[in-house]
C-alpha atoms as a PDB file:
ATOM      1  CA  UNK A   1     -19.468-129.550  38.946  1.00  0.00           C
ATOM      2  CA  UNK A   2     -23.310-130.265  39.515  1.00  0.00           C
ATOM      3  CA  UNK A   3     -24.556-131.154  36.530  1.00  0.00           C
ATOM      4  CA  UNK A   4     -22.464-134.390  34.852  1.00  0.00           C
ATOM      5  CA  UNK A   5     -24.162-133.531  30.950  1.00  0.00           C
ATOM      6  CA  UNK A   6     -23.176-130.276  30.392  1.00  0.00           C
ATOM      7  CA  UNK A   7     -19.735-130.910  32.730  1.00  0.00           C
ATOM      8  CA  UNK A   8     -18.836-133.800  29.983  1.00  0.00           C
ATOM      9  CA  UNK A   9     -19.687-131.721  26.934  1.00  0.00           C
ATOM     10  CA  UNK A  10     -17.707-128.311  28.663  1.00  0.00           C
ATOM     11  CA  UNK A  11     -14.629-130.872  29.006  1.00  0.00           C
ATOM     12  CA  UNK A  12     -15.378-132.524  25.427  1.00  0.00           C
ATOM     13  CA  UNK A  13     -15.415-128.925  24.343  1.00  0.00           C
ATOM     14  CA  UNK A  14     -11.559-128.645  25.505  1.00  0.00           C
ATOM     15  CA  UNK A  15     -10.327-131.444  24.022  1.00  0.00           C
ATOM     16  CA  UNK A  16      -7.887-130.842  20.918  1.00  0.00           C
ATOM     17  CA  UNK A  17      -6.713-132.772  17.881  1.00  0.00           C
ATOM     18  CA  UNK A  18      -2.774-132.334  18.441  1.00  0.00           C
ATOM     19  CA  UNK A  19      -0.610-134.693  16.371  1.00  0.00           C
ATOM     20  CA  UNK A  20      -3.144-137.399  15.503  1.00  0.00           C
ATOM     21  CA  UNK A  21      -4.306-137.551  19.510  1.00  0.00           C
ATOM     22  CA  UNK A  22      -7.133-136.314  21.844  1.00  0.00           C
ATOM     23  CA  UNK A  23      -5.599-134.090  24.330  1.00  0.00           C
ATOM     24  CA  UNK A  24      -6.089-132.009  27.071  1.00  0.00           C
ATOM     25  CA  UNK A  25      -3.852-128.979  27.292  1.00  0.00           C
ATOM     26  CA  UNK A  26      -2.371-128.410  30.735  1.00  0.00           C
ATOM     27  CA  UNK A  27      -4.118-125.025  31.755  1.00  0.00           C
ATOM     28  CA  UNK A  28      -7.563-126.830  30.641  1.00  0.00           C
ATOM     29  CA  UNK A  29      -6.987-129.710  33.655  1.00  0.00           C
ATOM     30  CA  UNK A  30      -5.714-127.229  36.152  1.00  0.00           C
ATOM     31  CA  UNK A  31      -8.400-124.684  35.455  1.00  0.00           C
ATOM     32  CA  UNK A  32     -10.851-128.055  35.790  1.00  0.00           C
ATOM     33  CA  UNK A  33      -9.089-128.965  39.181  1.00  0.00           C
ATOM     34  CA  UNK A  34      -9.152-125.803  40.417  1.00  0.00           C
ATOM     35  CA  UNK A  35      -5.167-124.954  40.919  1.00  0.00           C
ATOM     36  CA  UNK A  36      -2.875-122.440  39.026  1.00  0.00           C
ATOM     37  CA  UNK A  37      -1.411-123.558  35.955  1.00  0.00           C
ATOM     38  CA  UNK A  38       1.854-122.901  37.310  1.00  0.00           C
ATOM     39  CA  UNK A  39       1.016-125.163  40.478  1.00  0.00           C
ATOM     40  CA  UNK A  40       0.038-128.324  37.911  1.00  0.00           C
ATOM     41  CA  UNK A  41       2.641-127.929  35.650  1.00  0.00           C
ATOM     42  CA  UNK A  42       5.119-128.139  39.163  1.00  0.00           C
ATOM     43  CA  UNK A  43       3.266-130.828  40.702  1.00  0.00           C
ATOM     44  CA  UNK A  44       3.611-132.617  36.815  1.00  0.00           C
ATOM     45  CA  UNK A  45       6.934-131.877  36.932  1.00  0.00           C
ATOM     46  CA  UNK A  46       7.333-133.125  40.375  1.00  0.00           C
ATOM     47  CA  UNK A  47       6.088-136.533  39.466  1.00  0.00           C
ATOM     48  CA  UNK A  48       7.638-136.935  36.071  1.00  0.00           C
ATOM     49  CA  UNK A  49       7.937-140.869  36.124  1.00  0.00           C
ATOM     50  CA  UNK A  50       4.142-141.018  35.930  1.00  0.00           C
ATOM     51  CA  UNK A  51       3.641-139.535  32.741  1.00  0.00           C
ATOM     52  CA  UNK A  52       5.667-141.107  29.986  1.00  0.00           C
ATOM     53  CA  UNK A  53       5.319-139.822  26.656  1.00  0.00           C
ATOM     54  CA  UNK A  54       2.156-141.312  25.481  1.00  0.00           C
ATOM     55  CA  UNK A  55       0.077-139.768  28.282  1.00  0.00           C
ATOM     56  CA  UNK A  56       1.528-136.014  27.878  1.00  0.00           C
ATOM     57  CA  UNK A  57       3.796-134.109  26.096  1.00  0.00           C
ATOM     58  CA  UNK A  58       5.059-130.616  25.522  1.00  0.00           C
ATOM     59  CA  UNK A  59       4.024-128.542  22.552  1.00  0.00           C
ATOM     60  CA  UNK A  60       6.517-127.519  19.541  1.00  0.00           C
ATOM     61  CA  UNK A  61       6.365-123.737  18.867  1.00  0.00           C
ATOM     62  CA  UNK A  62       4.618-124.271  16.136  1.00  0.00           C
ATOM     63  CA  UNK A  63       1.823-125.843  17.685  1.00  0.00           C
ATOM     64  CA  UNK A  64       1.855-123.378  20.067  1.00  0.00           C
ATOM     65  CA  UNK A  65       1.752-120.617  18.154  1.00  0.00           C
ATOM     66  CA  UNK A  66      -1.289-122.313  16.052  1.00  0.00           C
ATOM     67  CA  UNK A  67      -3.248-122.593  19.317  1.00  0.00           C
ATOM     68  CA  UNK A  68      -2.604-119.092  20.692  1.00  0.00           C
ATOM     69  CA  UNK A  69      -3.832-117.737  16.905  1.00  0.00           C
ATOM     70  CA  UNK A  70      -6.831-119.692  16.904  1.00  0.00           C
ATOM     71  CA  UNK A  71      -7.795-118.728  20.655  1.00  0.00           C
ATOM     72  CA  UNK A  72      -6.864-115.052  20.194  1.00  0.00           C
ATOM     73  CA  UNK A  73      -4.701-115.281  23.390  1.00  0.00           C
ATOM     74  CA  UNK A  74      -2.561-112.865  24.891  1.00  0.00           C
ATOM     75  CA  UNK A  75       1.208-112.564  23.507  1.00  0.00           C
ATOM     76  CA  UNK A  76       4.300-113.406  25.957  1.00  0.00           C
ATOM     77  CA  UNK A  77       5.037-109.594  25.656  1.00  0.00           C
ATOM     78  CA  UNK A  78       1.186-108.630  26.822  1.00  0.00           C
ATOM     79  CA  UNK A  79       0.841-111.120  30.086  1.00  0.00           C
ATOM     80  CA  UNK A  80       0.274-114.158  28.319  1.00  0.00           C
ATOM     81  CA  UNK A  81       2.093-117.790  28.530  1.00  0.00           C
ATOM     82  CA  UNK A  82       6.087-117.975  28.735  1.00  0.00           C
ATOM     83  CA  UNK A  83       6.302-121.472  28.308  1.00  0.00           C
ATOM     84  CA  UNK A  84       4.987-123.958  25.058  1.00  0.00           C
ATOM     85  CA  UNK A  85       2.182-125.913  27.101  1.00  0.00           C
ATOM     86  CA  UNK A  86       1.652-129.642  27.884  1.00  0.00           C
ATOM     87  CA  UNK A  87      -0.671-131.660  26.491  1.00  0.00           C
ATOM     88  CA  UNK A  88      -2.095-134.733  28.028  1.00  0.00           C
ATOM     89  CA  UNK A  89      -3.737-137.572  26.775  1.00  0.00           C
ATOM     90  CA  UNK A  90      -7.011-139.247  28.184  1.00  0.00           C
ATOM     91  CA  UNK A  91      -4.184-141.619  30.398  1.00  0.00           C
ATOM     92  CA  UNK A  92      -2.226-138.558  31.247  1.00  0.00           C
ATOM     93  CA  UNK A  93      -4.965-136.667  32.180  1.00  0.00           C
ATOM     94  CA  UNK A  94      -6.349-139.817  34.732  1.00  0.00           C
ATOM     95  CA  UNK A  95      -2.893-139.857  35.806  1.00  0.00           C
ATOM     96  CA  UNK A  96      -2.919-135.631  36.571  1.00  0.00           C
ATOM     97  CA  UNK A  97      -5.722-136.102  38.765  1.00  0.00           C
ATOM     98  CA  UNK A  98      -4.141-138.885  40.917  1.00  0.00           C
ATOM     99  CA  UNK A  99      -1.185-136.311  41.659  1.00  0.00           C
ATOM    100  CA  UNK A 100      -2.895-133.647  42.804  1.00  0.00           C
ATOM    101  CA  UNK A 101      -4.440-135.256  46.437  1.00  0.00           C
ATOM    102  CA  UNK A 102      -7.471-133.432  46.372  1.00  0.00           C
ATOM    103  CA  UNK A 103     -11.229-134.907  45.997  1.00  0.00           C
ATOM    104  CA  UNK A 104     -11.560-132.079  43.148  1.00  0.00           C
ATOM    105  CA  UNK A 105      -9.224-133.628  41.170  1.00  0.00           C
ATOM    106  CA  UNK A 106     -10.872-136.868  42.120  1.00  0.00           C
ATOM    107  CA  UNK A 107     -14.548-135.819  41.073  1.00  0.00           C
ATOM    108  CA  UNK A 108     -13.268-133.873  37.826  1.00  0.00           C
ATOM    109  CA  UNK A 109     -11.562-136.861  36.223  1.00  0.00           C
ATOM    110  CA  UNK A 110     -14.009-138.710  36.176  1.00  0.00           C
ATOM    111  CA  UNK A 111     -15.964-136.187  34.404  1.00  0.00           C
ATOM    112  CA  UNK A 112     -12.885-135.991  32.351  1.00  0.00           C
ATOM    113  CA  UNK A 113     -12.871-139.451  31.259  1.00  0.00           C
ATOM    114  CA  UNK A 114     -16.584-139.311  30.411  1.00  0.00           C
ATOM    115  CA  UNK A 115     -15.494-136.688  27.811  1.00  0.00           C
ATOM    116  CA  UNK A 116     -12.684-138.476  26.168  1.00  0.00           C
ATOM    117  CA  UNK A 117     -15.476-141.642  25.972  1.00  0.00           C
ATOM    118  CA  UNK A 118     -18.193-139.579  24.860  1.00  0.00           C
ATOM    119  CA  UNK A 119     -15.560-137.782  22.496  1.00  0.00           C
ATOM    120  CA  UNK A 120     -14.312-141.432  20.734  1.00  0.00           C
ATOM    121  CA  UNK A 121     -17.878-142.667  20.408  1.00  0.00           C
ATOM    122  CA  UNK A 122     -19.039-139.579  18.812  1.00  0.00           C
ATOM    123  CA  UNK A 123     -15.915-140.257  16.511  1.00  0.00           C
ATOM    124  CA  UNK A 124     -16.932-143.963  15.570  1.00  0.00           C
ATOM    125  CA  UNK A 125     -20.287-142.863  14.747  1.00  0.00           C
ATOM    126  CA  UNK A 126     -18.996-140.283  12.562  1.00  0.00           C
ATOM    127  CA  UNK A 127     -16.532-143.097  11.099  1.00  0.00           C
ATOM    128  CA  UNK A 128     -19.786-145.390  10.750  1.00  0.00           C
ATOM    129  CA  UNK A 129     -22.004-142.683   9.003  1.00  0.00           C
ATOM    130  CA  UNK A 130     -18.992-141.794   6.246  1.00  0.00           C
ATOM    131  CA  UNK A 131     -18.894-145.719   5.876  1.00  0.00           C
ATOM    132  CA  UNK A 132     -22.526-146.017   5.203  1.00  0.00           C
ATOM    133  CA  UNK A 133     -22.679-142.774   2.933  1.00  0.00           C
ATOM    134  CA  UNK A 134     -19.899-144.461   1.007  1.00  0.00           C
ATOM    135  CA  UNK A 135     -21.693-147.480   0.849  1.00  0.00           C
ATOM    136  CA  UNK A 136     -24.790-145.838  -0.604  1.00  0.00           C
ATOM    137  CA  UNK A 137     -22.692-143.786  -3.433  1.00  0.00           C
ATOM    138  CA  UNK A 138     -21.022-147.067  -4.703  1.00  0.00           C
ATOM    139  CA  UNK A 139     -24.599-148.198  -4.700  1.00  0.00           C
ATOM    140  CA  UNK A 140     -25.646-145.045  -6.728  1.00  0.00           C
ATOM    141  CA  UNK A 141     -22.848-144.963  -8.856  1.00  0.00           C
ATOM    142  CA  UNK A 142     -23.348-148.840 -10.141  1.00  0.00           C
ATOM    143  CA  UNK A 143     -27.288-148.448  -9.997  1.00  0.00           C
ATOM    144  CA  UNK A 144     -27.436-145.280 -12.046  1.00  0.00           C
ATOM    145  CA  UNK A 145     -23.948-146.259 -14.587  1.00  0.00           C
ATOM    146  CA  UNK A 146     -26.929-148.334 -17.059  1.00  0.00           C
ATOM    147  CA  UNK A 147     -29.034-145.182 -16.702  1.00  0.00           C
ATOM    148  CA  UNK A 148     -26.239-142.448 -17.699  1.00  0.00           C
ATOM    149  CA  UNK A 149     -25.633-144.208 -21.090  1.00  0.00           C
ATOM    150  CA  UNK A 150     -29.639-143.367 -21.606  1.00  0.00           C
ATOM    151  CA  UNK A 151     -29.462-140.386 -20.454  1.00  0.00           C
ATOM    152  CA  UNK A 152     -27.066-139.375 -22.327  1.00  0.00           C
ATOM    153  CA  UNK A 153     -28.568-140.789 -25.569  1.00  0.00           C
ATOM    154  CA  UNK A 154     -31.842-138.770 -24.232  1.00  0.00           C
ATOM    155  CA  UNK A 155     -29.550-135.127 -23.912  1.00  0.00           C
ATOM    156  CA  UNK A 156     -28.108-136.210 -27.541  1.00  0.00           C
ATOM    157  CA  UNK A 157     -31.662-136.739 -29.003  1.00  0.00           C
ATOM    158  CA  UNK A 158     -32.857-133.545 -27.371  1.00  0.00           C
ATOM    159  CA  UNK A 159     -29.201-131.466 -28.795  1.00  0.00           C
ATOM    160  CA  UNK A 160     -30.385-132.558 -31.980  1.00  0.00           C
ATOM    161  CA  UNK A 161     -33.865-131.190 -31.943  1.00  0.00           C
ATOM    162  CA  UNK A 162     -32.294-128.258 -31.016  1.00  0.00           C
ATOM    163  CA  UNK A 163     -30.020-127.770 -33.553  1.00  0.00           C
ATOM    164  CA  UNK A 164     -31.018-129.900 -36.439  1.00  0.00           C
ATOM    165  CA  UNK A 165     -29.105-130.543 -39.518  1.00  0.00           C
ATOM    166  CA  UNK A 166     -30.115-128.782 -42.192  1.00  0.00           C
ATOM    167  CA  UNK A 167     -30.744-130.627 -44.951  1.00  0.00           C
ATOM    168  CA  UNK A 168     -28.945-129.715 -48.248  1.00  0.00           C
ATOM    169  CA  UNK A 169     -31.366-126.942 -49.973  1.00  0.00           C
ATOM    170  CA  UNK A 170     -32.600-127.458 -53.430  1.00  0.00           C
ATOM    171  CA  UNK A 171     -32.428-124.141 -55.703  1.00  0.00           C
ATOM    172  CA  UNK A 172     -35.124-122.492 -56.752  1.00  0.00           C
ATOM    173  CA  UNK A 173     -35.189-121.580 -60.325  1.00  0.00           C
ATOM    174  CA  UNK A 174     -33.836-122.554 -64.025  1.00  0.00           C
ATOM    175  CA  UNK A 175     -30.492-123.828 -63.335  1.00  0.00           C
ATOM    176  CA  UNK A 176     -28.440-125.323 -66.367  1.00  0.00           C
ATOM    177  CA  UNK A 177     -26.805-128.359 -66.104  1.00  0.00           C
ATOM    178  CA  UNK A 178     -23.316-128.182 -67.326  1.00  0.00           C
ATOM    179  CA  UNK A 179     -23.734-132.041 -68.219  1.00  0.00           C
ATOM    180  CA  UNK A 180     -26.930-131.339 -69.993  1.00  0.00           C
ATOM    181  CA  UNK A 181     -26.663-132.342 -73.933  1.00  0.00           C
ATOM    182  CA  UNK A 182     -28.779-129.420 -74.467  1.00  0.00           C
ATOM    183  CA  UNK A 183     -26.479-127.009 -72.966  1.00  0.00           C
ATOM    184  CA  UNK A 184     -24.024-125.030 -75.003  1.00  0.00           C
END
């Protein structure tokens, strides 16, 4: 990994939304530190004390199932995974590399981290911009609430120009008035 930009946004790109956390799913990190899936998930499993809950856990079948639909991966029948995959967290990730021994791992977490920093700052300035664009429609809303009583006075003028009221018609013509003395 040369080229630290577009390592941090390929690793950013990996990083899932899995029960409210930013994760890292386990064939991601070993694909990133260059050993099997199968070898990560032993050496994980090898050093279980390091990673307690909040820095990795395993996926439901659900979940599972959600992220081999939306990846169009292979079925268990067809080659693909047997087991529900782990997911770490930035910590758990950090922690992954530290178990592996190798200055891969070394080098690639640190390219990791970068991701998960990049990834919650891009988050707070999303969170920032929907504040401010909230902001500004309170600001509309109060600013234009005088000016939608007028305009609606203004679309209630124009309605009746539209379709005025007809006055009542006078009749053309001799018409008798029953109340008339003259009229018998």
């Amino acid at each position: 990994m040369t080229d630290a930009p577009s390592s941090v946004a390929a690793i950013a790109a990996r990083i899932h939304f899995i029960r409210g956390l930013r994760v890292l799913l386990d064939n991601d990190l070993a694909e990133l530190f260059g050993v099997s899936t199968k070898r990560f998930n032993e050496a994980v499993k090898r050093n279980s004390v390091r990673f307690p809950a909040e820095f990795m856990f395993q996926l439901t079948q659900e979940e599972s199932s959600a992220l081999r639909s939306q990846f169009a991966t292979s079925n268990v029948g067809r080659g693909g995974r047997r087991h529900r995959p782990y997911a770490f967290t930035e910590h758990g990730a950090l922690m992954a590399a530290t178990i592996l021994n190798s200055s891969r791992a070394v080098d690639i977490s640190v390219y990791v981290i970068r991701a998960f920093v990049q990834f919650r700052e891009l988050l707070a300035h999303n969170k920032e911009l929907a504040s401010r664009l909230n902001e500004l429609e309170m600001r509309m809303e109060e600013k234009f609430a005088s000016q939608d009583s007028a305009i609606a006075d203004i679309l209630a003028a124009i309605r009746r120009l539209i379709n005025p009221v007809d006055p009542p018609r006078r009749r053309i013509g001799f018409v008798s008035d029953p109340d008339s003395p003259n009229s018998t």
